[in-house]
C-alpha atoms as a PDB file:
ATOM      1  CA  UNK A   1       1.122 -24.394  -3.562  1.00  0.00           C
ATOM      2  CA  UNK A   2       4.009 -22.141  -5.016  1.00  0.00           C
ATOM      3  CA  UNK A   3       5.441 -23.884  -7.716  1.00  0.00           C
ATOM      4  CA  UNK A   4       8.801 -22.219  -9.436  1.00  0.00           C
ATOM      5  CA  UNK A   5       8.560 -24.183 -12.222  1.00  0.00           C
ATOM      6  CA  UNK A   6       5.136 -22.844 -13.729  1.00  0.00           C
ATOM      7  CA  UNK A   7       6.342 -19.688 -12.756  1.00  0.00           C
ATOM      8  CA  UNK A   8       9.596 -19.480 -14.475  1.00  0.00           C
ATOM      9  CA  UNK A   9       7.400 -21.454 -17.784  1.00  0.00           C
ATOM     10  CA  UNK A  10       4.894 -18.197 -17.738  1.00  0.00           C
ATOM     11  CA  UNK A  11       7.338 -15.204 -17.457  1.00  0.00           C
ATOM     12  CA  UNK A  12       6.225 -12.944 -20.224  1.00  0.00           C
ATOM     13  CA  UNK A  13       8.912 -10.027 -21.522  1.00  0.00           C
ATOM     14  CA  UNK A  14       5.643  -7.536 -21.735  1.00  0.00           C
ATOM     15  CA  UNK A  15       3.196  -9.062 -19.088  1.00  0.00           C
ATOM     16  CA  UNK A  16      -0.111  -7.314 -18.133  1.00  0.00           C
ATOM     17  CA  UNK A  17       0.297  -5.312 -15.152  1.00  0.00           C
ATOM     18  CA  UNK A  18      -3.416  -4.377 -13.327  1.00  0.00           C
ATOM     19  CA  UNK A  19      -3.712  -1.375 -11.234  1.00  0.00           C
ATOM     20  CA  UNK A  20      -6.269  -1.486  -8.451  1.00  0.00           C
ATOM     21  CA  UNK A  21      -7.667   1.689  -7.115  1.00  0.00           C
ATOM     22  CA  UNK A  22     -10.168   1.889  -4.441  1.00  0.00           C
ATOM     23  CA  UNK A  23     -12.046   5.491  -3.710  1.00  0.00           C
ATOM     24  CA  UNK A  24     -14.283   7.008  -0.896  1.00  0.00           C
ATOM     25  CA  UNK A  25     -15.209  10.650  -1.274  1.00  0.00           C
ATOM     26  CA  UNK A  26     -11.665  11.181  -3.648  1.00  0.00           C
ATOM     27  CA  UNK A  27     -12.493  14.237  -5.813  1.00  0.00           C
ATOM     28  CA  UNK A  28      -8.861  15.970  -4.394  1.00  0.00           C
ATOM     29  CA  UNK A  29      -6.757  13.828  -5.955  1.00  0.00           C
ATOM     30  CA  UNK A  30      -8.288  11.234  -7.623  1.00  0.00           C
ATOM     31  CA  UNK A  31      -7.552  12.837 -11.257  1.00  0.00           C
ATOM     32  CA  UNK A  32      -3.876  12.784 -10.969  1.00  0.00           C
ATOM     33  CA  UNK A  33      -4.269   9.202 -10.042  1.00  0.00           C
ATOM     34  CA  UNK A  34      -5.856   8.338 -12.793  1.00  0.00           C
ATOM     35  CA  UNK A  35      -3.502  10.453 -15.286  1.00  0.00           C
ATOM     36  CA  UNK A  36      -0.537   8.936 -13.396  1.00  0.00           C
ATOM     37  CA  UNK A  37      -1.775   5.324 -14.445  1.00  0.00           C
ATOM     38  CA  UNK A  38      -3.300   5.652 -18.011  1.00  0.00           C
ATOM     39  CA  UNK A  39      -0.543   8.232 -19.395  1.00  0.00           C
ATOM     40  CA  UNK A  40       2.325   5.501 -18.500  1.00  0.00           C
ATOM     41  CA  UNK A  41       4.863   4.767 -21.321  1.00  0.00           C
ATOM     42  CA  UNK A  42       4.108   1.402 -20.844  1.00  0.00           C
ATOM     43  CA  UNK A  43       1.255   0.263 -22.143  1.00  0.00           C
ATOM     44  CA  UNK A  44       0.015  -3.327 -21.536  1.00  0.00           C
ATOM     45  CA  UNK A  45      -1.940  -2.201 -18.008  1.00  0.00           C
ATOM     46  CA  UNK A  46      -5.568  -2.514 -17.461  1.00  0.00           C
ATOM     47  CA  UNK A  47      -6.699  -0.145 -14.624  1.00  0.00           C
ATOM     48  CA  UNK A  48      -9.134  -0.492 -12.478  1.00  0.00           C
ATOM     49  CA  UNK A  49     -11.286   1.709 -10.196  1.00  0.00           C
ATOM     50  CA  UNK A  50     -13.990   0.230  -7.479  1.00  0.00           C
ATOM     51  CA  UNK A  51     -15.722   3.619  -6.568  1.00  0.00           C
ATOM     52  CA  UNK A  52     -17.254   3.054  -2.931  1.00  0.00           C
ATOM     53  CA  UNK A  53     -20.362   5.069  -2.974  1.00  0.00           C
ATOM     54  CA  UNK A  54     -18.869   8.418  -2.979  1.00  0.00           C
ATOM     55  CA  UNK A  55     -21.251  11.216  -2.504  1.00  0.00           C
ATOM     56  CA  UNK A  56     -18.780  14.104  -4.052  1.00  0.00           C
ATOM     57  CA  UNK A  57     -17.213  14.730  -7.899  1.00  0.00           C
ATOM     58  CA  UNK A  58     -15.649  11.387  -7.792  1.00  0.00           C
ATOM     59  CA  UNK A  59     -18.066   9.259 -10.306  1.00  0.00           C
ATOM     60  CA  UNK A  60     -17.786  12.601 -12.309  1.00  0.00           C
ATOM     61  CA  UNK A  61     -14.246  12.281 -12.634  1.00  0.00           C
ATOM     62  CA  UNK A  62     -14.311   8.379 -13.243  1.00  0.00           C
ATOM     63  CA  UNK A  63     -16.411   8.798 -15.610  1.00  0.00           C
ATOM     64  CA  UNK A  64     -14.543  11.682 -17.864  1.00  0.00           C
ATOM     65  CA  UNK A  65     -12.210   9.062 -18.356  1.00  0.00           C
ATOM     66  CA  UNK A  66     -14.020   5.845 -18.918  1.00  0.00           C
ATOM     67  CA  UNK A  67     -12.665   4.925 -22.334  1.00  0.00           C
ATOM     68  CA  UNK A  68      -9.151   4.382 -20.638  1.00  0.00           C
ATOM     69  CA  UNK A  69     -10.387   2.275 -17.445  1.00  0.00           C
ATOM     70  CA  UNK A  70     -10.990  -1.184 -18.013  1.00  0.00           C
ATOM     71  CA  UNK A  71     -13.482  -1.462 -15.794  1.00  0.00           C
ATOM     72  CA  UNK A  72     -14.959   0.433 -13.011  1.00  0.00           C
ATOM     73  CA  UNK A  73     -17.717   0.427 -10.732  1.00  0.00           C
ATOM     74  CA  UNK A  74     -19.573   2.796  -8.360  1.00  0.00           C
ATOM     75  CA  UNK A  75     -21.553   1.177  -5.556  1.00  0.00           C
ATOM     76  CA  UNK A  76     -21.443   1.170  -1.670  1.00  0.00           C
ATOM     77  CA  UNK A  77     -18.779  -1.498  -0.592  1.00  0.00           C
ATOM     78  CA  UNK A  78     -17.443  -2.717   3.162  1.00  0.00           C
ATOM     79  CA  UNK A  79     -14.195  -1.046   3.488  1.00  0.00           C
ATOM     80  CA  UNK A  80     -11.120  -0.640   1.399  1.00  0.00           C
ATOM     81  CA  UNK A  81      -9.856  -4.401   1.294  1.00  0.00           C
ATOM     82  CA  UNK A  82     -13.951  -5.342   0.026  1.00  0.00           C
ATOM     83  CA  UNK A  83     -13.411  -3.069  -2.457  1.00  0.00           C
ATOM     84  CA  UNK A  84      -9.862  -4.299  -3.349  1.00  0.00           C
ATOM     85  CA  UNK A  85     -11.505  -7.827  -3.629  1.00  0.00           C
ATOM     86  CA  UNK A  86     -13.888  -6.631  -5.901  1.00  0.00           C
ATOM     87  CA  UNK A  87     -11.021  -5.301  -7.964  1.00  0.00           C
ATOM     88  CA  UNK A  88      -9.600  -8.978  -8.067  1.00  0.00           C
ATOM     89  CA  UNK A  89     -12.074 -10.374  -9.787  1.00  0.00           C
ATOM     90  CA  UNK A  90     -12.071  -8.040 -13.039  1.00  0.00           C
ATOM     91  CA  UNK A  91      -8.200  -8.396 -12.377  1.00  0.00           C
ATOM     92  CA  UNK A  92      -6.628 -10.029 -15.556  1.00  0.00           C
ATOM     93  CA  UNK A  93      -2.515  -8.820 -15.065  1.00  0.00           C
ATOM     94  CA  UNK A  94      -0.187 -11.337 -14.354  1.00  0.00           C
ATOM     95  CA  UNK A  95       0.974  -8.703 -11.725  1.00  0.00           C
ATOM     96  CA  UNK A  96      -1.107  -6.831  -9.673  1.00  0.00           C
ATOM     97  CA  UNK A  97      -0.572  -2.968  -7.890  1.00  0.00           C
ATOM     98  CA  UNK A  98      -2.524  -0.973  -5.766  1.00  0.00           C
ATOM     99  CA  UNK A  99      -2.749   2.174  -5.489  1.00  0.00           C
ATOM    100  CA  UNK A 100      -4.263   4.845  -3.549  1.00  0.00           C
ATOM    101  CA  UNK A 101      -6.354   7.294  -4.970  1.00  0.00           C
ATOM    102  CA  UNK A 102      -4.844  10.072  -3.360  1.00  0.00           C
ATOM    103  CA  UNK A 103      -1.540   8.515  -4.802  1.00  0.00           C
ATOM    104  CA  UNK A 104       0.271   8.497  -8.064  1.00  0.00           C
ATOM    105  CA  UNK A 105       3.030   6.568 -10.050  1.00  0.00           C
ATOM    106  CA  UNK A 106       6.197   9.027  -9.214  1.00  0.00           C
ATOM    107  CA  UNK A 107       7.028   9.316 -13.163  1.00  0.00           C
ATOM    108  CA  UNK A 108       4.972   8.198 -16.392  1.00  0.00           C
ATOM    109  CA  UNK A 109       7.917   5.644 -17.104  1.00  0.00           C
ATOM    110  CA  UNK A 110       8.235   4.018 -14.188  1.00  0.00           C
ATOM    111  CA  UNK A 111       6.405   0.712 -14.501  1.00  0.00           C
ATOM    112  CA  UNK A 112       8.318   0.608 -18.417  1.00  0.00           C
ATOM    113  CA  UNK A 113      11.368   0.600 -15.499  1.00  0.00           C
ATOM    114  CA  UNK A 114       9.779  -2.033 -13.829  1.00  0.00           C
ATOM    115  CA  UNK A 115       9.102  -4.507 -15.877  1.00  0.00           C
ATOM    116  CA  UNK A 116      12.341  -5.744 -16.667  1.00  0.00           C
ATOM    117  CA  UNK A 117      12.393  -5.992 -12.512  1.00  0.00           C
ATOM    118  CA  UNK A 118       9.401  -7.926 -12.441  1.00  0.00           C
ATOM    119  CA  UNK A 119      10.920 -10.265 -14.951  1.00  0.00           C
ATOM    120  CA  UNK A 120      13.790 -10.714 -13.348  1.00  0.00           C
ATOM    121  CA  UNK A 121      12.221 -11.527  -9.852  1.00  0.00           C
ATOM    122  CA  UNK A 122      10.570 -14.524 -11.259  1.00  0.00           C
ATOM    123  CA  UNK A 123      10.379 -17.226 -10.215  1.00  0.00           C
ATOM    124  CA  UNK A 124      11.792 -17.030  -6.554  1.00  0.00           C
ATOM    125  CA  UNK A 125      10.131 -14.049  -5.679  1.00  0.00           C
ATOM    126  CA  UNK A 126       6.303 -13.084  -5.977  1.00  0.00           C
ATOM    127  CA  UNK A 127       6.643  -9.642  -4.306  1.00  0.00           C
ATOM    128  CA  UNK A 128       8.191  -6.918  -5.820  1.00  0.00           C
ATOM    129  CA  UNK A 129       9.199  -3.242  -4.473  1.00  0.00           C
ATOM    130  CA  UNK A 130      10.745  -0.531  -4.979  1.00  0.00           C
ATOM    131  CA  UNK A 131      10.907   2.800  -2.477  1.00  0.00           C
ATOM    132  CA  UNK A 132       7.970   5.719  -2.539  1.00  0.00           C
ATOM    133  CA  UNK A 133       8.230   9.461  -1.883  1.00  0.00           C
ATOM    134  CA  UNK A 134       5.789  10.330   1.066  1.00  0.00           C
ATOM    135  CA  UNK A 135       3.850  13.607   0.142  1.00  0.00           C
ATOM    136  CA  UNK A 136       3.181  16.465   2.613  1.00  0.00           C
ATOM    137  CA  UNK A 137      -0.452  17.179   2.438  1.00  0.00           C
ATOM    138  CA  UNK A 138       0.461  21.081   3.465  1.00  0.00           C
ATOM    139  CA  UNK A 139       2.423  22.009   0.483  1.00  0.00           C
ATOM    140  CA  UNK A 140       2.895  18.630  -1.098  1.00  0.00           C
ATOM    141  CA  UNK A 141       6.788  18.415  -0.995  1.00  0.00           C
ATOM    142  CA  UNK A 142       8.402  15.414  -0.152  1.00  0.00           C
ATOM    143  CA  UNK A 143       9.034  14.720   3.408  1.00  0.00           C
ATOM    144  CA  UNK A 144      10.573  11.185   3.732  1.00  0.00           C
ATOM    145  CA  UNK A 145      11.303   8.598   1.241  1.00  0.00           C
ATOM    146  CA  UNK A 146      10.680   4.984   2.065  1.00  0.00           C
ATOM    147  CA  UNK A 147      11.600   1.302   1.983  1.00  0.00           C
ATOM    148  CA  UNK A 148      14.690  -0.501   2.569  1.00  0.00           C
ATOM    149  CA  UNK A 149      16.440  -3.581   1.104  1.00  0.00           C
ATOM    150  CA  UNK A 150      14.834  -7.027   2.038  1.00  0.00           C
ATOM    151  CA  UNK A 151      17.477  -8.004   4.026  1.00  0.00           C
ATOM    152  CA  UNK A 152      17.409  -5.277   5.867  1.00  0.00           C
ATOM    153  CA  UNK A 153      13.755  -5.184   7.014  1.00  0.00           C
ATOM    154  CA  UNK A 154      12.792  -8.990   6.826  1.00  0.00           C
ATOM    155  CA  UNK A 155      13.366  -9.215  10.765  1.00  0.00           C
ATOM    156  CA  UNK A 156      11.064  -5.870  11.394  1.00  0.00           C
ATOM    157  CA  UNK A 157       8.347  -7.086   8.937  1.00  0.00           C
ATOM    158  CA  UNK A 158       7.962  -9.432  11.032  1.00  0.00           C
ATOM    159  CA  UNK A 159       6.464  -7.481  13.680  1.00  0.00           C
ATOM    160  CA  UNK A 160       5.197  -4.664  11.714  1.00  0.00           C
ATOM    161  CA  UNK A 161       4.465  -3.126   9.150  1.00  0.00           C
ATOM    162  CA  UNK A 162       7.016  -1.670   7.446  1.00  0.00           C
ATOM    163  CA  UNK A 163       6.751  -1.432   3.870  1.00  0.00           C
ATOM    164  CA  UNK A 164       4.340   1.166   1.514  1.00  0.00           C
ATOM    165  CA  UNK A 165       2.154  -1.048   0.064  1.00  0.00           C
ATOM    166  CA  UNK A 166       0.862   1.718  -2.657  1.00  0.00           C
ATOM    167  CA  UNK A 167       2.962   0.096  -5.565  1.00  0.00           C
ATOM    168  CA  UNK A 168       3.845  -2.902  -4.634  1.00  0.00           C
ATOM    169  CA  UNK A 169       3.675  -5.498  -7.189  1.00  0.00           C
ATOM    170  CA  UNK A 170       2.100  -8.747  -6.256  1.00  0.00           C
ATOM    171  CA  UNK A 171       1.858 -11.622  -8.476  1.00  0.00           C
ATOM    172  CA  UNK A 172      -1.040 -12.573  -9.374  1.00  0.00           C
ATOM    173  CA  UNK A 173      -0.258 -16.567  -7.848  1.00  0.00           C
ATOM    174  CA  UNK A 174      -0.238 -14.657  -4.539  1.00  0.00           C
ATOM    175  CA  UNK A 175      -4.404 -15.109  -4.526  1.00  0.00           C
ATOM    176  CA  UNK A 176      -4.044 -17.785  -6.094  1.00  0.00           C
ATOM    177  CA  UNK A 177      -2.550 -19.539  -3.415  1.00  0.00           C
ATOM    178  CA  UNK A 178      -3.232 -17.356   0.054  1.00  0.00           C
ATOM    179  CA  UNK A 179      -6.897 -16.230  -1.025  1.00  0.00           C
ATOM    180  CA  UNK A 180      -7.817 -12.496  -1.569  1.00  0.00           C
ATOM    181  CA  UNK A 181      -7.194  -9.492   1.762  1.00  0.00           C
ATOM    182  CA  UNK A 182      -9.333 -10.330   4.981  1.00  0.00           C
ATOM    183  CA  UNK A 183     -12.042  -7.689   5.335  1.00  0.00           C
ATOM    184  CA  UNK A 184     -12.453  -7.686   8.846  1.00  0.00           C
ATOM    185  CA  UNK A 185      -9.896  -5.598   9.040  1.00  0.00           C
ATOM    186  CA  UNK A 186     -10.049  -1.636   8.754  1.00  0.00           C
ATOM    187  CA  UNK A 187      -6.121  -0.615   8.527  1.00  0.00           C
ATOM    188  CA  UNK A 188      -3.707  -3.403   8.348  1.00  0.00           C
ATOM    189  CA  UNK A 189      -5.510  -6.393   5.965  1.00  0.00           C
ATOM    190  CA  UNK A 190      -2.528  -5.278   3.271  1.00  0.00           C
ATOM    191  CA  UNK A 191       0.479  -6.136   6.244  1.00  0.00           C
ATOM    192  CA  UNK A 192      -2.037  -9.539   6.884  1.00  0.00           C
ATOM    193  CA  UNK A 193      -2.121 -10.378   3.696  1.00  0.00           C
ATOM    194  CA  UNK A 194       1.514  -9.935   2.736  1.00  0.00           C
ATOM    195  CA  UNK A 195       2.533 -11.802   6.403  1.00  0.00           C
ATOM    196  CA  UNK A 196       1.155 -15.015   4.344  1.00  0.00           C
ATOM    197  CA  UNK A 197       3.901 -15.394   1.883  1.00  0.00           C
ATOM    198  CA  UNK A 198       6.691 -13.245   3.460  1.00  0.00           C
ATOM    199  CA  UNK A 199       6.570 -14.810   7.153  1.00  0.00           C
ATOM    200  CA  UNK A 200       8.488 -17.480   5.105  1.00  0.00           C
ATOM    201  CA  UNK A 201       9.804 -15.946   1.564  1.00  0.00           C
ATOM    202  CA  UNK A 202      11.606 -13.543   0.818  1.00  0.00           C
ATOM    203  CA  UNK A 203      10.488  -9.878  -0.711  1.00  0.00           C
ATOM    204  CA  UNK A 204      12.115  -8.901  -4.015  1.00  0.00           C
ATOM    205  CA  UNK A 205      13.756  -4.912  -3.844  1.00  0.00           C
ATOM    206  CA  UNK A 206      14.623  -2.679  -6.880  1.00  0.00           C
ATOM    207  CA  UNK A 207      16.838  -0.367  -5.709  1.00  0.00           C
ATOM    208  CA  UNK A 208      17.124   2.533  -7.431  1.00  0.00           C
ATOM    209  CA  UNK A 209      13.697   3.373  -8.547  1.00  0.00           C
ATOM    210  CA  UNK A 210      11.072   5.143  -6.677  1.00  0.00           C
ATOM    211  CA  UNK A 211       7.971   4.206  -7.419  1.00  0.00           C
ATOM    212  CA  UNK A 212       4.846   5.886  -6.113  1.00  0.00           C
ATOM    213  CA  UNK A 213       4.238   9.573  -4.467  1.00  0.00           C
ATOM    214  CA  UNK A 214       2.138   8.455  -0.980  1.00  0.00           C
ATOM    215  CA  UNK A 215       0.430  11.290   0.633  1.00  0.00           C
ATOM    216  CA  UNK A 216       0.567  11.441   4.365  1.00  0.00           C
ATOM    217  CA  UNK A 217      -2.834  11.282   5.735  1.00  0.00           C
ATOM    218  CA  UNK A 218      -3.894   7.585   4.585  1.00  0.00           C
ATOM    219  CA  UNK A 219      -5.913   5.397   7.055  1.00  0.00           C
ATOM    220  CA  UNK A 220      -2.521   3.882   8.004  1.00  0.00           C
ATOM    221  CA  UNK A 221      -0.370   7.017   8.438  1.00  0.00           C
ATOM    222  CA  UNK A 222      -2.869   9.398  10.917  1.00  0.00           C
ATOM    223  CA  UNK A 223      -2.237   9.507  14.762  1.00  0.00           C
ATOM    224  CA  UNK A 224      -6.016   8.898  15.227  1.00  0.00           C
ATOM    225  CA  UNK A 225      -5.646   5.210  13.835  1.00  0.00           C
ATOM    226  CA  UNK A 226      -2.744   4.565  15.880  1.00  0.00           C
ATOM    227  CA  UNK A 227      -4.421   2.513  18.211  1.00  0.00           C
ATOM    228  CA  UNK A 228      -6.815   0.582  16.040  1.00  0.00           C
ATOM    229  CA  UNK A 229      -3.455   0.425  13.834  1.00  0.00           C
ATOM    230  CA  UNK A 230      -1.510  -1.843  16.624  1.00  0.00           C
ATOM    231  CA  UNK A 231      -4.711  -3.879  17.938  1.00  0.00           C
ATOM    232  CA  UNK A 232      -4.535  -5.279  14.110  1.00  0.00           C
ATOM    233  CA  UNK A 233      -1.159  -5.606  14.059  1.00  0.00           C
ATOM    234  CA  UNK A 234      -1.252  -8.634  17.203  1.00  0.00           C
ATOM    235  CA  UNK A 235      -4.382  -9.578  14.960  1.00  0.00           C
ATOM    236  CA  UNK A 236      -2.082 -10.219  11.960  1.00  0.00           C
ATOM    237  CA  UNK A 237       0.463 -11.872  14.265  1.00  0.00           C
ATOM    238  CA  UNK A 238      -1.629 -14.331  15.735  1.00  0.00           C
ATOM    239  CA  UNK A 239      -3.787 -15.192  13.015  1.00  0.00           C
ATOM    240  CA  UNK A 240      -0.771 -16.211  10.689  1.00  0.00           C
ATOM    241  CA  UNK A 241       0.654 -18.001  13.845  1.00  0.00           C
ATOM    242  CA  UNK A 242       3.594 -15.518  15.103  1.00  0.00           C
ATOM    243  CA  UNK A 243       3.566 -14.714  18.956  1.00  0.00           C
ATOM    244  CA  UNK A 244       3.022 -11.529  20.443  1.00  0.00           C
ATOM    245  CA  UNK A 245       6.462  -9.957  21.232  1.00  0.00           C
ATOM    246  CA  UNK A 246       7.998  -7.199  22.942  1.00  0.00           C
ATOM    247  CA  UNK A 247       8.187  -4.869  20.053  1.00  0.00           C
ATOM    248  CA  UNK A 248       4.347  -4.596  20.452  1.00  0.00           C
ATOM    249  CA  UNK A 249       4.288  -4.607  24.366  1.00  0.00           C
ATOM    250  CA  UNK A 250       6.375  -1.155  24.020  1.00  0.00           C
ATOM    251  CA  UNK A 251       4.549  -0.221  20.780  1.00  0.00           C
ATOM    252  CA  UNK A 252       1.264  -0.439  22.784  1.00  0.00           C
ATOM    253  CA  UNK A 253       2.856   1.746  25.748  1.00  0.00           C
ATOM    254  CA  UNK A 254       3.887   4.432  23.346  1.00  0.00           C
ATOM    255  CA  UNK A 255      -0.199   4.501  21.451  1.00  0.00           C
ATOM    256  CA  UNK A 256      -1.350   4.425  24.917  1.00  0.00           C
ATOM    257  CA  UNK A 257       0.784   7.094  26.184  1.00  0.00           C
ATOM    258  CA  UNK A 258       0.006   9.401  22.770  1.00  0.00           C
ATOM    259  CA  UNK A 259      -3.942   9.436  23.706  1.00  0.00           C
ATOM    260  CA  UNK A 260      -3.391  10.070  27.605  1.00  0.00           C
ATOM    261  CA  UNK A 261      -1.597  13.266  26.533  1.00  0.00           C
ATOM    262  CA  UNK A 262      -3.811  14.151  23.749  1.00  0.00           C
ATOM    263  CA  UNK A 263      -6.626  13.676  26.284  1.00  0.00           C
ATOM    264  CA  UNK A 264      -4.361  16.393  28.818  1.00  0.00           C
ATOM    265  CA  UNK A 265      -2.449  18.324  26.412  1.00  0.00           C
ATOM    266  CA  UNK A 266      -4.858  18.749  23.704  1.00  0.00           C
ATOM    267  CA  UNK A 267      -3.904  17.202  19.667  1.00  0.00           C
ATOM    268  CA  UNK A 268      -1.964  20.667  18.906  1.00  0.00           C
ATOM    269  CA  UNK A 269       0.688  20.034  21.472  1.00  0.00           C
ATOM    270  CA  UNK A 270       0.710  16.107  21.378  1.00  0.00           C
ATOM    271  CA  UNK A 271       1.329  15.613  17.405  1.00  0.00           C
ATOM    272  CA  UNK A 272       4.251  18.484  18.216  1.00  0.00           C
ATOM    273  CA  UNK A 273       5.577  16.223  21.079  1.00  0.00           C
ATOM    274  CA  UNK A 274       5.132  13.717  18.581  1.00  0.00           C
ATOM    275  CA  UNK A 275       6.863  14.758  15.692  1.00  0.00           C
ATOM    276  CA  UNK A 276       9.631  16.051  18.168  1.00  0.00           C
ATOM    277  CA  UNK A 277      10.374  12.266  19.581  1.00  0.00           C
ATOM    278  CA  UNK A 278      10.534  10.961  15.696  1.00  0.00           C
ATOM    279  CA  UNK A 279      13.164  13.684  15.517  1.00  0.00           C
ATOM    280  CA  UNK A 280      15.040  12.947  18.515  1.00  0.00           C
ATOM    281  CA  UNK A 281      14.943   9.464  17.181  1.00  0.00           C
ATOM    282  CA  UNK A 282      16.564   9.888  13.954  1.00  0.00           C
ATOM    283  CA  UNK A 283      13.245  10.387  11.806  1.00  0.00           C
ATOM    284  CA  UNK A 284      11.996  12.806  10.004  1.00  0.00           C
ATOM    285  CA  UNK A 285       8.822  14.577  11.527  1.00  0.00           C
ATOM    286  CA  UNK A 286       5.614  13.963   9.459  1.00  0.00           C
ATOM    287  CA  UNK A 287       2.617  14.808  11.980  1.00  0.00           C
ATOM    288  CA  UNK A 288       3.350  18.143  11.874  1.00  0.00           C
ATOM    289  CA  UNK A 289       4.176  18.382   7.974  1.00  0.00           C
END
């Protein structure tokens, strides 16, 4: 169980941060990844790459840098949160970050920036944020950027979710104590995983930094997955003992709605429609971006 005491004992000024990057097929932008992690001004971070059977450039590029990985691997895996699993285990950082290989720390100082954070949110809080720049795919400018004070979101996280989890710094007592992500799930086995400890603790939130550059187009973030994106999201509920609610009722009515006018309208005029109702909303539109 969580025990604030041991925590607070093992706080370290410098500790050993691990980066986790999983890859499929990543040749694009897997190099700036990499660069983003290894050329950080702060230097106690062992990174580590679980390469999923790629069939492209990507062991080529792993490989051009293999004297600054710790340790990687290249070998067909079950999904992203098997191969995140497999990261665990050669995980040695008393904090532990994941982060996509199509995304990148936002500066080369910002985990030196982070540490003293990470310091500070010990012992009463084992997961630590900051916010993230999403990335246009089109012409890679920023379009949004994300994540809100805890106190602010702890009601929605409930029922979705709502933070970026590229860069989010878990402590390594996390897995400790709730076990490592559940693979049977495809999108949302991050939002599962973090429902565990925040469905009763609270989320630690650095204000002013931003951490990571997320490019739109993830698993998580396409209107295709929309659907298999909320059937996980009850999943998640229910399996960590919450009860289906109305948020999810209407959530379902909107994915529902989205692929009976795809299905008339055609996917041209349907992610238009459905940029234009984040708009009339108050969000930005990133379909269409």
């Amino acid at each position: 169980m969580f025990n604030q005491q041991v925590l607070s004992e093992s706080v370290t000024e410098q500790p050993l941060i691990s980066v986790i990057t999983a890859v499929l097929n990543g040749e694009e932008y897997l190099e700036q990844t990499i660069q983003s992690v290894i050329n950080q001004s702060y230097k106690n971070v062992e990174y580590i790459i679980i390469n999923d059977g790629s069939t492209d450039n990507t062991l080529n590029i792993i490989k051009k840098y293999d004297e600054q990985i710790a340790y990687w691997e290249s070998q067909p895996n079950s999904g992203l949160y098997s191969s995140w699993n497999k990261g665990l285990k050669h995980a040695k950082g008393e904090w532990i970050c994941f982060l996509g290989a199509d995304d990148y720390f936002w500066t080369l100082d910002v985990l030196e920036k982070i540490v003293p954070q990470l310091n500070k949110a010990l012992p009463d809080f084992r997961v630590v944020y900051g916010k993230n720049n999403f990335i246009s795919l089109k012409d890679s400018q920023v379009i949004m950027t994300q994540n809100l004070p805890w106190n602010q979101i702890k009601n929605k996280f409930l029922y979705e979710m709502c933070l970026a989890y590229p860069g989010i710094f878990n402590h390594r007592s996390l897995f400790e104590e709730h076990g490592n992500f559940d693979t049977s799930f495809k999108i949302c086995g991050d939002y599962e995983f973090l429902l565990r400890e925040l469905k009763q603790r609270n989320a630690y939130y650095i204000e002013d930094i931003i951490v990571t550059g997320v490019r739109m187009g993830g698993m998580s973030s396409t209107l295709d997955n929309m659907i298999v994106t909320h059937r996980e999201t009850i999943k998640c509920r229910r399996k960590n003992g919450l009860l289906i609610s109305y948020t999810e009722v209407m959530r379902g009515l909107l994915v529902y709605t989205y692929l009976s006018l795809r299905s008339t309208l055609g996917e041209s005029a349907t992610t238009y429609l459905a940029d234009f109702y984040r708009k009339i909303t108050g969000r930005p539109p990133i379909w269409t971006k």
